[in-house]
C-alpha atoms as a PDB file:
ATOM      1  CA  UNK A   1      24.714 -37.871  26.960  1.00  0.00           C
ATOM      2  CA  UNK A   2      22.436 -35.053  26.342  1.00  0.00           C
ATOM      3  CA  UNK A   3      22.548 -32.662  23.331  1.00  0.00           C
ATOM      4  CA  UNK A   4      19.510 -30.115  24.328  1.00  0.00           C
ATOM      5  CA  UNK A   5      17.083 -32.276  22.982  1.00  0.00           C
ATOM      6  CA  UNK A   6      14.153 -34.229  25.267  1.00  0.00           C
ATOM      7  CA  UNK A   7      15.134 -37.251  24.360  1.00  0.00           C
ATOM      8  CA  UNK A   8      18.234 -38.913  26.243  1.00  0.00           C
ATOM      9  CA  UNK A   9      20.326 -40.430  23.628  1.00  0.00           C
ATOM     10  CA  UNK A  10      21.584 -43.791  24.589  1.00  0.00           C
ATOM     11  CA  UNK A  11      20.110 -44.368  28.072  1.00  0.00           C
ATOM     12  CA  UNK A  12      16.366 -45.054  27.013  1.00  0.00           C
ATOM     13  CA  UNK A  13      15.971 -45.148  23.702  1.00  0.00           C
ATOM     14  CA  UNK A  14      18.022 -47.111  21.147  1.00  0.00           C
ATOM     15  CA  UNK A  15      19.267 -44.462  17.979  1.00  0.00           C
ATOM     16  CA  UNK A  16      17.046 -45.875  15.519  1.00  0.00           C
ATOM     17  CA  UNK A  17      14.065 -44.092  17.670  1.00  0.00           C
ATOM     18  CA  UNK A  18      15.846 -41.134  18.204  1.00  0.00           C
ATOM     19  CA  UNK A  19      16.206 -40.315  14.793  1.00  0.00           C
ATOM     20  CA  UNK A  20      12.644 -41.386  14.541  1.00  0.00           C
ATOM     21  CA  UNK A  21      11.572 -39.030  17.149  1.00  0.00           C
ATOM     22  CA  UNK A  22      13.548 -36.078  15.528  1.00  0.00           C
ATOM     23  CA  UNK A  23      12.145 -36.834  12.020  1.00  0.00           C
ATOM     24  CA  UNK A  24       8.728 -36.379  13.265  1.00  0.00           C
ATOM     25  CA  UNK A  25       9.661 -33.151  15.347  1.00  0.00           C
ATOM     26  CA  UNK A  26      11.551 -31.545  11.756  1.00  0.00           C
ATOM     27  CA  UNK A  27       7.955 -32.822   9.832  1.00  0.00           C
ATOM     28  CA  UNK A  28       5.763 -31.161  12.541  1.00  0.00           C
ATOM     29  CA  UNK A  29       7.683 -28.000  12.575  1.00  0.00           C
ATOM     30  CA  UNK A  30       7.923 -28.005   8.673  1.00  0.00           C
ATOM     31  CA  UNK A  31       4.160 -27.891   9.169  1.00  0.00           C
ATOM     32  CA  UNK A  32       3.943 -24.759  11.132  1.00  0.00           C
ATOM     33  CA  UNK A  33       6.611 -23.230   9.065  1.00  0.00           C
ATOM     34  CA  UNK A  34       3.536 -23.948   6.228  1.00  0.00           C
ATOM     35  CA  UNK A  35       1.591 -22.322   8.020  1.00  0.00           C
ATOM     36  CA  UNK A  36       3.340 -19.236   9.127  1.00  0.00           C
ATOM     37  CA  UNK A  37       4.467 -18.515   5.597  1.00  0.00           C
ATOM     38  CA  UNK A  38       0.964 -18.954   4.012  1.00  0.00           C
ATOM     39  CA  UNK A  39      -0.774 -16.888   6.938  1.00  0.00           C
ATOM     40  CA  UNK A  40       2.142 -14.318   5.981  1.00  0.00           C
ATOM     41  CA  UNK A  41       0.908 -14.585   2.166  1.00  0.00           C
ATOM     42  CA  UNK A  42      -2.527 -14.566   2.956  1.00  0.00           C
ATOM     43  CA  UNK A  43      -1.778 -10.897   5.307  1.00  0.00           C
ATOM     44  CA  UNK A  44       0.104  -9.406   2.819  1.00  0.00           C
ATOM     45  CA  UNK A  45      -2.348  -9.499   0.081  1.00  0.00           C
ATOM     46  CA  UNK A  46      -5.078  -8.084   2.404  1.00  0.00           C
ATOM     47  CA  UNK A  47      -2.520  -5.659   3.017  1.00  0.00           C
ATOM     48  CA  UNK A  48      -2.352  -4.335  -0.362  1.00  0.00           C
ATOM     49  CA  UNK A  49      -6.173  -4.872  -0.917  1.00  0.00           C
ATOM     50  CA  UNK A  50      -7.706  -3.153   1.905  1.00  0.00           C
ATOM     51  CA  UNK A  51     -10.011  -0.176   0.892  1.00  0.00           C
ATOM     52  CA  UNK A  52      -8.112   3.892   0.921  1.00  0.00           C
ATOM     53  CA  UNK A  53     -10.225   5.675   3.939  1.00  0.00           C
ATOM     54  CA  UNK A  54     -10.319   8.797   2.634  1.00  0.00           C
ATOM     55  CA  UNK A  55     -10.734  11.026  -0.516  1.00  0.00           C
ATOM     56  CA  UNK A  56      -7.162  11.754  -1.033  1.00  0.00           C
ATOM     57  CA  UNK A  57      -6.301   7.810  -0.341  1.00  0.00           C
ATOM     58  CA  UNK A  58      -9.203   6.615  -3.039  1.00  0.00           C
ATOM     59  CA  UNK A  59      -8.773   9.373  -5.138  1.00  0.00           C
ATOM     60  CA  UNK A  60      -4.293   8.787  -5.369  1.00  0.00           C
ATOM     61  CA  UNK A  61      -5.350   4.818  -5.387  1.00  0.00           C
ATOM     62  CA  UNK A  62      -7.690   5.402  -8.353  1.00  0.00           C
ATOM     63  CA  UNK A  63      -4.455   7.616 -10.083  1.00  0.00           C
ATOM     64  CA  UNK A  64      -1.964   5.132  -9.442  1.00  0.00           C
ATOM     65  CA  UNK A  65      -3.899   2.207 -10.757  1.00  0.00           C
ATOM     66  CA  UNK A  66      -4.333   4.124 -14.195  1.00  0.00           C
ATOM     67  CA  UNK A  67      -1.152   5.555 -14.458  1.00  0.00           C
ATOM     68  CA  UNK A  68      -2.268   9.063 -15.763  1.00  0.00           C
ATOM     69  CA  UNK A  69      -3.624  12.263 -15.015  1.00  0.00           C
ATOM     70  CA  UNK A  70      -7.423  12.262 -14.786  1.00  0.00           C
ATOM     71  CA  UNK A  71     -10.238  15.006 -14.736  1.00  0.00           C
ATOM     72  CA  UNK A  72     -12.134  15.024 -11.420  1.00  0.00           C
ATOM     73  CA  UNK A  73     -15.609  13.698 -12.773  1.00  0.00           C
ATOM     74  CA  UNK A  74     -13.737  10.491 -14.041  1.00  0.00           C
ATOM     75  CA  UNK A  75     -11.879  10.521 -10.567  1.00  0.00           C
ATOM     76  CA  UNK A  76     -15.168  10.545  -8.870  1.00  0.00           C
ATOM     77  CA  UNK A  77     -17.024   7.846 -10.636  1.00  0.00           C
ATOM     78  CA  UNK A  78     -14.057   5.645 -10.563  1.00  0.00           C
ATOM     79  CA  UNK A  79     -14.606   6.175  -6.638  1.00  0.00           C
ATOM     80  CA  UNK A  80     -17.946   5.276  -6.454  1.00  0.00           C
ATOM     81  CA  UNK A  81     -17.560   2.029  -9.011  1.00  0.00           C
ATOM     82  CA  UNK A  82     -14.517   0.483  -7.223  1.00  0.00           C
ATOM     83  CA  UNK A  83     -15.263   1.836  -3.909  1.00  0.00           C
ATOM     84  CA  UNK A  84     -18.550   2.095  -3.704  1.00  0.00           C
ATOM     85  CA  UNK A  85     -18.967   5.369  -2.557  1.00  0.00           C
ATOM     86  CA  UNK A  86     -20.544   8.670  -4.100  1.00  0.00           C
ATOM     87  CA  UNK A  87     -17.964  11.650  -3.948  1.00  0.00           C
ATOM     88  CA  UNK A  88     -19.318  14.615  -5.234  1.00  0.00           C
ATOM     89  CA  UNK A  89     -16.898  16.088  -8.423  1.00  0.00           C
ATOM     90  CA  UNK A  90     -17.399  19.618  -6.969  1.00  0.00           C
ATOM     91  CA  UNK A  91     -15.714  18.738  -3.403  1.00  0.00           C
ATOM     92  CA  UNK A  92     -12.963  16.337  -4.559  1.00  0.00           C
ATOM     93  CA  UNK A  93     -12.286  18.921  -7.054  1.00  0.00           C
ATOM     94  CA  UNK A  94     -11.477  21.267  -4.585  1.00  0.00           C
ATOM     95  CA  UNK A  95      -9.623  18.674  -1.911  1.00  0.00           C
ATOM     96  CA  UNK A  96      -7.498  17.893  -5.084  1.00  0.00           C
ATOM     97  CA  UNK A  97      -6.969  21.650  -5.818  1.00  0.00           C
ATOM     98  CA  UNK A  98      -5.770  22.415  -2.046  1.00  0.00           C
ATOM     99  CA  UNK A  99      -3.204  19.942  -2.227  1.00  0.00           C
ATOM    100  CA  UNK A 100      -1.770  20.671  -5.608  1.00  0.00           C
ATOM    101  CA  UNK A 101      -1.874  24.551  -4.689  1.00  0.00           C
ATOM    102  CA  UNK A 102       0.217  23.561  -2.023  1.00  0.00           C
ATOM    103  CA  UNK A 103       2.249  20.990  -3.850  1.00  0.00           C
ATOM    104  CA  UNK A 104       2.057  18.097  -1.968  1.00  0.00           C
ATOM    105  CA  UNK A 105       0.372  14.484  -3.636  1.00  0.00           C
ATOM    106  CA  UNK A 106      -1.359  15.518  -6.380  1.00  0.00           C
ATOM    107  CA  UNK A 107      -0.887  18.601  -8.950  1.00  0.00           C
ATOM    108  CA  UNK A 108      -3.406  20.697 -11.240  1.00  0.00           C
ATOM    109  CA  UNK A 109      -2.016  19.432 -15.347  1.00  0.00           C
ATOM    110  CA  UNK A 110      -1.440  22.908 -16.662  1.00  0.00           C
ATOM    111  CA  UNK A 111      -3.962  23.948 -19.259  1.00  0.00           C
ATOM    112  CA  UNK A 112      -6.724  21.093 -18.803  1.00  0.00           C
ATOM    113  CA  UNK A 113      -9.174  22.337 -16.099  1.00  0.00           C
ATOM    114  CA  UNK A 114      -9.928  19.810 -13.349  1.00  0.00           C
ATOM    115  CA  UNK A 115      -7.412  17.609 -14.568  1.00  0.00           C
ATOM    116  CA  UNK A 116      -5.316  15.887 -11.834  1.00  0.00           C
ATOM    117  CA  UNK A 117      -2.354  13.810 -11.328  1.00  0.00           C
ATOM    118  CA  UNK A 118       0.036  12.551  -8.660  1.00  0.00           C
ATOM    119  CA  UNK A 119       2.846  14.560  -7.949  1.00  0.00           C
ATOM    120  CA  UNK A 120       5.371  12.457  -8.225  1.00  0.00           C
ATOM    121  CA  UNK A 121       4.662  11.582 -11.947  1.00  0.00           C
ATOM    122  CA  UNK A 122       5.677  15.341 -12.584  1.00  0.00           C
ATOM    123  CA  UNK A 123       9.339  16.131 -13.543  1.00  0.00           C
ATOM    124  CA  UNK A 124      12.078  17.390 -11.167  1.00  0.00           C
ATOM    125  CA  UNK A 125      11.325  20.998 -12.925  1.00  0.00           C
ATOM    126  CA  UNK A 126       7.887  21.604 -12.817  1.00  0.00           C
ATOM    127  CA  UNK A 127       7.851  19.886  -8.865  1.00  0.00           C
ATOM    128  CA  UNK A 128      10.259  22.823  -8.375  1.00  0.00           C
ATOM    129  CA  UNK A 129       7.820  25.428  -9.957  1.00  0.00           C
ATOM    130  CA  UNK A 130       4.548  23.865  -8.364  1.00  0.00           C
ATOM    131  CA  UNK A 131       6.358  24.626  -4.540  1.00  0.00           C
ATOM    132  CA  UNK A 132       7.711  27.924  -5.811  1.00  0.00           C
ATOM    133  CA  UNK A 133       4.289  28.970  -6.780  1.00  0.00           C
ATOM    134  CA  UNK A 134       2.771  27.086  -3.676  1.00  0.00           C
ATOM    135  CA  UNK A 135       5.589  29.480  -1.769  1.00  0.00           C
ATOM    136  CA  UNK A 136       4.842  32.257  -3.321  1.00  0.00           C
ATOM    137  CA  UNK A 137       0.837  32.336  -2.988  1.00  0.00           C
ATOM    138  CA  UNK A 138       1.429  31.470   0.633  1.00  0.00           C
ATOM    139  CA  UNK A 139       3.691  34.395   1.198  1.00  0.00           C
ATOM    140  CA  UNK A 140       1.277  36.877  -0.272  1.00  0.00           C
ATOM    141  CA  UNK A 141      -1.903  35.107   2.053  1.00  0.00           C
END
Protein backbone atom coordinates (compact mmCIF):
# COMPACT_ATOMS: atom_id res chain seq x y z
CA UNK A 1 0.00 0.00 0.00
CA UNK A 2 0.96 3.37 -1.11
CA UNK A 3 0.15 6.67 0.70
CA UNK A 4 1.77 9.34 -1.94
CA UNK A 5 4.98 8.96 -0.56
CA UNK A 6 8.23 7.28 -2.62
CA UNK A 7 8.67 4.86 -0.42
CA UNK A 8 6.37 1.61 -0.66
CA UNK A 9 5.34 0.83 2.78
CA UNK A 10 5.49 -2.81 3.53
CA UNK A 11 6.75 -4.36 0.26
CA UNK A 12 10.52 -3.22 0.49
CA UNK A 13 11.22 -1.68 3.36
CA UNK A 14 10.40 -2.84 6.91
CA UNK A 15 8.47 0.37 9.05
CA UNK A 16 11.29 1.04 11.19
CA UNK A 17 13.06 2.54 7.83
CA UNK A 18 10.18 4.17 6.70
CA UNK A 19 9.83 6.26 9.52
CA UNK A 20 13.52 6.66 9.22
CA UNK A 21 13.29 7.80 5.74
CA UNK A 22 10.43 10.33 6.58
CA UNK A 23 12.33 11.74 9.61
CA UNK A 24 15.13 12.69 7.45
CA UNK A 25 12.76 14.12 4.62
CA UNK A 26 10.72 16.44 7.70
CA UNK A 27 14.68 17.44 8.95
CA UNK A 28 15.74 18.33 5.35
CA UNK A 29 12.69 20.30 4.63
CA UNK A 30 12.83 21.97 8.16
CA UNK A 31 16.15 23.09 6.70
CA UNK A 32 14.88 24.87 3.71
CA UNK A 33 12.02 26.19 5.67
CA UNK A 34 15.36 27.88 7.66
CA UNK A 35 16.29 29.07 4.95
CA UNK A 36 13.34 30.56 3.25
CA UNK A 37 12.34 32.37 6.41
CA UNK A 38 15.84 33.88 7.08
CA UNK A 39 16.30 34.85 3.24
CA UNK A 40 12.68 36.45 3.88
CA UNK A 41 14.26 38.35 7.05
CA UNK A 42 17.30 39.15 5.45
CA UNK A 43 14.89 40.89 2.17
CA UNK A 44 12.80 42.62 4.31
CA UNK A 45 15.31 44.58 6.14
CA UNK A 46 16.99 45.62 2.83
CA UNK A 47 13.62 46.51 2.04
CA UNK A 48 13.23 49.07 4.58
CA UNK A 49 16.96 50.14 4.28
CA UNK A 50 17.39 50.81 0.73
CA UNK A 51 18.35 54.49 -0.09
CA UNK A 52 14.95 57.23 -1.16
CA UNK A 53 15.86 58.05 -5.06
CA UNK A 54 14.78 61.26 -5.11
CA UNK A 55 14.52 64.66 -3.26
CA UNK A 56 11.03 64.31 -2.14
CA UNK A 57 11.81 60.44 -1.05
CA UNK A 58 15.18 61.63 1.05
CA UNK A 59 13.84 64.72 1.99
CA UNK A 60 10.04 62.85 3.58
CA UNK A 61 12.64 59.91 4.82
CA UNK A 62 14.79 62.51 6.62
CA UNK A 63 11.10 64.05 8.17
CA UNK A 64 9.81 60.87 9.18
CA UNK A 65 12.88 59.68 10.95
CA UNK A 66 12.80 62.96 13.17
CA UNK A 67 9.35 63.21 13.69
CA UNK A 68 9.04 67.08 13.24
CA UNK A 69 8.88 69.84 11.01
CA UNK A 70 12.31 71.00 9.82
CA UNK A 71 13.73 74.19 8.01
CA UNK A 72 15.14 73.34 4.56
CA UNK A 73 18.96 74.00 5.36
CA UNK A 74 18.69 71.29 8.18
CA UNK A 75 16.68 69.14 5.57
CA UNK A 76 19.50 69.48 3.20
CA UNK A 77 22.45 68.65 5.30
CA UNK A 78 20.66 65.81 6.84
CA UNK A 79 20.59 64.67 3.01
CA UNK A 80 23.97 64.95 2.31
CA UNK A 81 25.19 63.27 5.91
CA UNK A 82 22.90 60.18 5.70
CA UNK A 83 22.72 60.06 2.05
CA UNK A 84 25.57 61.27 0.91
CA UNK A 85 24.50 63.61 -1.45
CA UNK A 86 24.71 67.57 -1.74
CA UNK A 87 21.13 69.12 -2.32
CA UNK A 88 21.26 72.60 -2.65
CA UNK A 89 18.75 74.46 0.26
CA UNK A 90 17.62 76.90 -2.50
CA UNK A 91 16.13 74.01 -4.90
CA UNK A 92 14.73 71.62 -2.25
CA UNK A 93 13.27 74.66 -0.83
CA UNK A 94 11.35 75.23 -3.70
CA UNK A 95 10.49 71.26 -4.61
CA UNK A 96 9.18 71.34 -0.94
CA UNK A 97 7.22 74.61 -1.57
CA UNK A 98 5.47 73.15 -4.90
CA UNK A 99 4.18 70.33 -3.14
CA UNK A 100 2.89 71.98 -0.04
CA UNK A 101 1.30 74.82 -2.34
CA UNK A 102 -0.43 72.11 -3.80
CA UNK A 103 -1.05 70.12 -0.67
CA UNK A 104 0.14 66.94 -1.30
CA UNK A 105 3.31 65.25 1.10
CA UNK A 106 4.70 67.91 2.70
CA UNK A 107 3.24 71.47 3.94
CA UNK A 108 4.87 75.07 4.53
CA UNK A 109 4.51 75.41 9.02
CA UNK A 110 2.67 78.69 9.03
CA UNK A 111 4.77 81.56 10.29
CA UNK A 112 8.41 79.90 10.24
CA UNK A 113 9.87 80.53 6.73
CA UNK A 114 11.34 77.45 5.04
CA UNK A 115 10.08 75.33 7.61
CA UNK A 116 8.64 71.98 6.38
CA UNK A 117 6.76 69.05 7.48
CA UNK A 118 4.87 66.01 6.21
CA UNK A 119 1.43 66.43 5.55
CA UNK A 120 0.03 63.97 7.25
CA UNK A 121 1.37 65.15 10.70
CA UNK A 122 -1.04 68.22 10.11
CA UNK A 123 -4.60 68.10 11.62
CA UNK A 124 -7.82 67.16 9.75
CA UNK A 125 -8.46 71.20 9.75
CA UNK A 126 -5.60 72.79 8.53
CA UNK A 127 -5.22 69.60 5.66
CA UNK A 128 -8.66 71.02 4.74
CA UNK A 129 -7.37 74.70 4.53
CA UNK A 130 -3.91 73.77 2.85
CA UNK A 131 -6.21 72.09 -0.36
CA UNK A 132 -8.68 74.94 -0.12
CA UNK A 133 -5.92 77.38 -0.55
CA UNK A 134 -4.05 74.93 -2.99
CA UNK A 135 -7.76 75.12 -4.86
CA UNK A 136 -8.09 78.37 -4.72
CA UNK A 137 -4.52 79.62 -6.09
CA UNK A 138 -5.03 77.07 -8.82
CA UNK A 139 -8.33 78.50 -9.84
CA UNK A 140 -7.03 82.02 -10.10
CA UNK A 141 -3.63 80.56 -12.33
Amino acid sequence: MEYGYNVPLGADMDIQEAIEERKKEIRRIQQEIAALELAEEILSKQTKTDKPKSQPDMAASILEEVGKPMHVTQISAQIKARFKQNVKSNNLGVMLFRYAKRGTRFYKVEGRPNTYGLIKWQQLGERLETIKTATLASASD
